[in-house]
Protein backbone atom coordinates (compact mmCIF):
# COMPACT_ATOMS: atom_id res chain seq x y z
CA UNK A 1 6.00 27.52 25.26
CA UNK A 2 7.74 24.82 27.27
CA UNK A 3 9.11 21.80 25.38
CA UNK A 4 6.17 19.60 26.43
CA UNK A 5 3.37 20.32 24.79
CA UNK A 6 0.78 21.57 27.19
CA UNK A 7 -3.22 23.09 25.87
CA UNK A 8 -3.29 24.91 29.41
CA UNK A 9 -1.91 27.80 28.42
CA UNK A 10 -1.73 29.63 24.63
CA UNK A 11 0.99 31.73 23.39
CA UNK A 12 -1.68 34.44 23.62
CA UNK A 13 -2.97 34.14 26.96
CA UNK A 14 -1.59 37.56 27.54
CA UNK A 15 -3.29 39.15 24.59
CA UNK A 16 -6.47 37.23 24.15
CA UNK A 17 -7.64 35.43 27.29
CA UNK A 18 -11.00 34.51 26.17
CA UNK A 19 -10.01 33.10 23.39
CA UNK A 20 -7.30 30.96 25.12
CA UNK A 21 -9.70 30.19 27.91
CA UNK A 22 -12.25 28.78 25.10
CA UNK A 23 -9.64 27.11 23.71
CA UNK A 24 -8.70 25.05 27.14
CA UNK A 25 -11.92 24.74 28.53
CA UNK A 26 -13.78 23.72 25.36
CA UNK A 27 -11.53 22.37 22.84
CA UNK A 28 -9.19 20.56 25.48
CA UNK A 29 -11.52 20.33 28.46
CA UNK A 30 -14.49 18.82 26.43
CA UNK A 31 -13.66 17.75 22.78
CA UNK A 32 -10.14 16.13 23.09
CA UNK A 33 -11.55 14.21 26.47
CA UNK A 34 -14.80 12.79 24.33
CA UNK A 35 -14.19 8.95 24.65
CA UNK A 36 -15.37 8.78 21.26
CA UNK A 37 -12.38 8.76 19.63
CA UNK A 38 -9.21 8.08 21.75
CA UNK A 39 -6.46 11.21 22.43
CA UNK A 40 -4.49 9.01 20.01
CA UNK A 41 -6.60 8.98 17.12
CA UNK A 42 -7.32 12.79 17.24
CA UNK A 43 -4.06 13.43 17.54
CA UNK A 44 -3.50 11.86 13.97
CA UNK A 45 -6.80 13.31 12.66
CA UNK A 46 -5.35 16.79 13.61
CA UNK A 47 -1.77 16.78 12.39
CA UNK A 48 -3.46 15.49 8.88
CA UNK A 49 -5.56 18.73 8.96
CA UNK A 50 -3.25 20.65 9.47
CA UNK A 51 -0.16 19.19 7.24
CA UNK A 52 -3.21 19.93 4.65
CA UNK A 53 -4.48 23.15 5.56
CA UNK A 54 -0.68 24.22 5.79
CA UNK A 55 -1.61 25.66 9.36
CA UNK A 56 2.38 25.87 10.29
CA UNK A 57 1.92 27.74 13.22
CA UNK A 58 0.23 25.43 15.14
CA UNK A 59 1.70 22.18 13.54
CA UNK A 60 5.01 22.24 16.27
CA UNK A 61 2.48 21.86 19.19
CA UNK A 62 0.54 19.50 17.45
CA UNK A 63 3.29 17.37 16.94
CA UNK A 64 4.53 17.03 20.16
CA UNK A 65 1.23 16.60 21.44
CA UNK A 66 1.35 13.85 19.42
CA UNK A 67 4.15 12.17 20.78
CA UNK A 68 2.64 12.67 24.17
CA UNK A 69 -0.52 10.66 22.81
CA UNK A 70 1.43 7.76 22.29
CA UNK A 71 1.68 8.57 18.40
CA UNK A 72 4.90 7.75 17.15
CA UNK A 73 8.16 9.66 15.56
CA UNK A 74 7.43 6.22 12.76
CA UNK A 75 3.86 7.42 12.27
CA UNK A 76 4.54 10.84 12.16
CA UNK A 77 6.51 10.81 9.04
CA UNK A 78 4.32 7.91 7.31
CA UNK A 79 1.28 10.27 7.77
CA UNK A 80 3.46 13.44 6.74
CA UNK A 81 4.42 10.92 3.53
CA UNK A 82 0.97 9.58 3.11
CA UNK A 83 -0.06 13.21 2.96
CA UNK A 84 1.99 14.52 0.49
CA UNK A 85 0.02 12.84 -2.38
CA UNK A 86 -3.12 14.20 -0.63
CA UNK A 87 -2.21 17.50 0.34
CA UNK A 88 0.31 18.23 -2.12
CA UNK A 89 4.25 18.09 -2.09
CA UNK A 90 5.03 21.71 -0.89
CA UNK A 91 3.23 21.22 2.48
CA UNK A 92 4.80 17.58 2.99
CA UNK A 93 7.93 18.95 2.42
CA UNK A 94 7.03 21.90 5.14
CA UNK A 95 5.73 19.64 7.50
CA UNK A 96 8.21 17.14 7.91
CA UNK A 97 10.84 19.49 7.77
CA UNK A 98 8.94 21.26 11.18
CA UNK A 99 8.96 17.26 12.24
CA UNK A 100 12.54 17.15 11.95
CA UNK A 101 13.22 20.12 14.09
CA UNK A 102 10.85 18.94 16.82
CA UNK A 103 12.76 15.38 16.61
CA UNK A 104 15.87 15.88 16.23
């Protein structure tokens, strides 16, 4: 994957197109462009699922995505630290250290 977060195309586009085509058309084309909730706000809302669902493999993306959204490095960590009473230490601790990579 590029280092600019993109939904357009999955790492398993090769393997599993339907599944990445669901993925852009419906998840990206139609539920992340709701104007319910701004790109912004999901953006949080879906880092803090996945910080507590320790989903690590898609938390990199996530996090850039992010960033894109007009979340901020700041934010990022204070949610990562918020979380850590929430979600428990061990996936704090795995999260922001997948933060630092992405930010450093």
């Amino acid at each position: 994957m590029s280092s600019e977060a993109t939904p357009n195309a999955g790492p398993y586009a090769d393997i599993a197109p339907t599944l990445n085509d669901c993925t852009r058309q419906v998840l990206f084309g139609q539920i992340w462009e709701r104007t319910e909730l701004p790109k912004r706000e999901r953006s949080l809302i879906t880092v803090a699922a996945l910080v507590s669902l320790y989903r690590v493999n898609e938390l990199p993306f996530h996090l850039k995505y992010a960033l894109q959204n007009g979340v901020t490095r700041e934010e990022l960590i204070e949610l990562i630290t918020h979380l850590a009473f929430y979600a428990g230490w061990p996936a704090a601790n795995t999260a922001i250290e997948i933060a630092r990579k992405l930010c450093s």
